[in-house]
C-alpha atoms as a PDB file:
ATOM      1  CA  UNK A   1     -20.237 -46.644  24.264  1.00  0.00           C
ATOM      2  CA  UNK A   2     -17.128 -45.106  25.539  1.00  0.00           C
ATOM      3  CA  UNK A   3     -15.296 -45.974  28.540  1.00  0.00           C
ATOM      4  CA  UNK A   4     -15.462 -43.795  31.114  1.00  0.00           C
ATOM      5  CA  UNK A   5     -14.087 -42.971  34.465  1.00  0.00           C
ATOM      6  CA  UNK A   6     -15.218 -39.771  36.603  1.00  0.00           C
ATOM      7  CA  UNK A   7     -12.436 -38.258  39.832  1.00  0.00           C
ATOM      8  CA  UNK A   8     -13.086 -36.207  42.229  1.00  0.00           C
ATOM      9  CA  UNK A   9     -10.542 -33.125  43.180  1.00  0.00           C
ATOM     10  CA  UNK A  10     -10.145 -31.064  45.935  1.00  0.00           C
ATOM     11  CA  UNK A  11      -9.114 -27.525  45.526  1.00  0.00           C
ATOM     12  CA  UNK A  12      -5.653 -27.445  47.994  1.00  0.00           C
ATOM     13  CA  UNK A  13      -4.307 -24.268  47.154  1.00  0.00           C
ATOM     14  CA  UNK A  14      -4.919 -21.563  44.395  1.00  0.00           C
ATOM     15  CA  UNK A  15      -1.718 -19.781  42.600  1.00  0.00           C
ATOM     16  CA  UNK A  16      -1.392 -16.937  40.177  1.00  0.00           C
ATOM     17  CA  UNK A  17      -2.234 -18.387  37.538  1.00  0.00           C
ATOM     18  CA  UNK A  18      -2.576 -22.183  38.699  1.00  0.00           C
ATOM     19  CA  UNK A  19      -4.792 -24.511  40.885  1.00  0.00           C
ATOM     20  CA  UNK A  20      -3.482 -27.494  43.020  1.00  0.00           C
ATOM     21  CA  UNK A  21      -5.975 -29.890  43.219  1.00  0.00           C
ATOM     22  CA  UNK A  22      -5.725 -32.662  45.343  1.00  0.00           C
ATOM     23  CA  UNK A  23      -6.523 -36.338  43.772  1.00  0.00           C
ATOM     24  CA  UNK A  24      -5.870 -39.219  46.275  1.00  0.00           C
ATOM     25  CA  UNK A  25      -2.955 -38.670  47.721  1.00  0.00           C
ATOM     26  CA  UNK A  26      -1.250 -36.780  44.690  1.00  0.00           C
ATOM     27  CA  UNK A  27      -1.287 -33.326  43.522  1.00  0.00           C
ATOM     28  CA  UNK A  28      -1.573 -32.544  40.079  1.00  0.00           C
ATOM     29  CA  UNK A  29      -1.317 -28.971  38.874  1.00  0.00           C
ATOM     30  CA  UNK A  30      -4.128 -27.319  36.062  1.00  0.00           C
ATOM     31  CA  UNK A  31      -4.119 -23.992  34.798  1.00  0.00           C
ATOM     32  CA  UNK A  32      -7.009 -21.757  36.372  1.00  0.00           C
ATOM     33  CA  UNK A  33      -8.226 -21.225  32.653  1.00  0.00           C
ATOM     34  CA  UNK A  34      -9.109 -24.607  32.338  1.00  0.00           C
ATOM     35  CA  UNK A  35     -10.910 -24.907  35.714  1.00  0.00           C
ATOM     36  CA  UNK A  36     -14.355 -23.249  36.207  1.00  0.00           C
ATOM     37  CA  UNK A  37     -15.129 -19.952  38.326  1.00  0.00           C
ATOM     38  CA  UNK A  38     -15.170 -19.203  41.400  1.00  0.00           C
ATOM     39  CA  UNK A  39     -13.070 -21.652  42.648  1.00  0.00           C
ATOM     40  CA  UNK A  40     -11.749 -21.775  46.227  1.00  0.00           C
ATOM     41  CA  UNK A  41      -9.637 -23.420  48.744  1.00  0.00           C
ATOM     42  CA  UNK A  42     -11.555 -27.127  49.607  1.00  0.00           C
ATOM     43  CA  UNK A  43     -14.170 -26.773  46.490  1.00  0.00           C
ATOM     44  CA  UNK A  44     -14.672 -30.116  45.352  1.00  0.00           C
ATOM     45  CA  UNK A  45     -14.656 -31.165  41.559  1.00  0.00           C
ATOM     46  CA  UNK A  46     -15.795 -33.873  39.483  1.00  0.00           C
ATOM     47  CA  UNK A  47     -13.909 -34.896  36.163  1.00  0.00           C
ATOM     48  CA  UNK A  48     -15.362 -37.673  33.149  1.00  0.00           C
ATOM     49  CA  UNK A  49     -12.718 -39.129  31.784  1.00  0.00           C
ATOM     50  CA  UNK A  50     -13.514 -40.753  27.876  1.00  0.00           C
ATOM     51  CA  UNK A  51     -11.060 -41.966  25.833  1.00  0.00           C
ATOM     52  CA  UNK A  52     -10.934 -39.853  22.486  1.00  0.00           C
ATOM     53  CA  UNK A  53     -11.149 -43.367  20.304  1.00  0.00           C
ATOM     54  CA  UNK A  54     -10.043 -41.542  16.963  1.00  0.00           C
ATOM     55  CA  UNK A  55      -7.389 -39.477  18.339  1.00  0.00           C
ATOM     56  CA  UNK A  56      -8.448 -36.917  15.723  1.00  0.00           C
ATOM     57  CA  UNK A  57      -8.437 -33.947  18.393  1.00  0.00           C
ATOM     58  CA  UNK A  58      -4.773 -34.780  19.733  1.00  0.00           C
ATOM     59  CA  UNK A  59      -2.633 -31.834  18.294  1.00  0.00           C
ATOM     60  CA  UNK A  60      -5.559 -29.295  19.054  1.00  0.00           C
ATOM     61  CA  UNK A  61      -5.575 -30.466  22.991  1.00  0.00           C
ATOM     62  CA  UNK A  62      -1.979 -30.359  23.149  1.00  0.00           C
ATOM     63  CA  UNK A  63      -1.815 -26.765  21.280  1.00  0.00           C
ATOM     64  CA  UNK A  64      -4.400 -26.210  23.678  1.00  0.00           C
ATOM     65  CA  UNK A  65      -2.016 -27.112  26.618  1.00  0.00           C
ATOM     66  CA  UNK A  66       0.829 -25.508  25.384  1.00  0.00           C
ATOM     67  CA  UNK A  67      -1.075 -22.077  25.223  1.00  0.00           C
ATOM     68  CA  UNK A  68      -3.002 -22.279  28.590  1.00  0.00           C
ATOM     69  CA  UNK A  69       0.722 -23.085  30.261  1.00  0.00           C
ATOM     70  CA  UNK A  70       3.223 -21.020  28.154  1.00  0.00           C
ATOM     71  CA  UNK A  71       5.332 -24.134  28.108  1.00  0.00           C
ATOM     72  CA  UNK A  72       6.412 -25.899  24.708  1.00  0.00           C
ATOM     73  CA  UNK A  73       5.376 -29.354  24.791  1.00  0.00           C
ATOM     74  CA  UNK A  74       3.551 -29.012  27.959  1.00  0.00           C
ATOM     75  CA  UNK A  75       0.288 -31.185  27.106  1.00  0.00           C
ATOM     76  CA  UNK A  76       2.578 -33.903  25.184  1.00  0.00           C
ATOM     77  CA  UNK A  77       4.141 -37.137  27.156  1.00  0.00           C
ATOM     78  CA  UNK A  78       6.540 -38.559  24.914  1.00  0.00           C
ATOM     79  CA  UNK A  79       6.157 -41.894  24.578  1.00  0.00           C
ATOM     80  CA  UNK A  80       2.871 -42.769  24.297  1.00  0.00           C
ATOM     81  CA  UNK A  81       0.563 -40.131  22.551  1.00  0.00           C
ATOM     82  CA  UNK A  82      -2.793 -41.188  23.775  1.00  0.00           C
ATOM     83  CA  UNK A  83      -1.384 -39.955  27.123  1.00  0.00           C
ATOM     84  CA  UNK A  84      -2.296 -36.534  28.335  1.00  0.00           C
ATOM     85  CA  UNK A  85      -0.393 -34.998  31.110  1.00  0.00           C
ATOM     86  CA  UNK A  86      -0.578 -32.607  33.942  1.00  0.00           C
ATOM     87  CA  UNK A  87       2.032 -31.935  36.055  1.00  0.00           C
ATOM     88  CA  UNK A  88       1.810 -34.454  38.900  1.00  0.00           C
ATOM     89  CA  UNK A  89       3.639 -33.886  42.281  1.00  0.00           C
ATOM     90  CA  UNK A  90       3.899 -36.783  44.974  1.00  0.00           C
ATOM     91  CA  UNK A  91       3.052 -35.690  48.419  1.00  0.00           C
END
């Protein structure tokens, strides 16, 4: 069985076409398409976490990513590629 890991998010602030959800004391940034609807300020959210053990979905996530944000690259870390990577703002 899979390891596994669930989070829990709190909505901070919604933008045009992004969410800021709060996790601990960070703030990572998802587009709204990924997110359910309705969302709003303070909704709480629950992620599972699983590790993808063959890796075989890796380019169609990050395509994924790349789409959703507009930005080239946006759903690769360089690096490591098992990581997956939203933008992450300290507070």
């Amino acid at each position: 069985m899979p390891a596994k890991k669930t989070l829990r998010a709190v909505v901070e602030r919604l933008e045009k076409s992004a969410v800021v959800l709060e996790i601990g004391s960070r703030e990572v940034t998802f587009p709204r398409s990924a997110l359910p609807t309705p969302l709003a300020e303070g909704d709480v959210l629950a992620f599972t976490i699983t590790i993808d053990g063959d890796g075989a979905a890796r380019e169609e996530v990050a395509a994924s990513l790349d789409s959703e944000t507009g930005k080239r690259g946006a759903g690769r870390k360089r690096g490591n590629p098992r990581t997956a990577s939203a933008r992450t703002n300290k507070k």
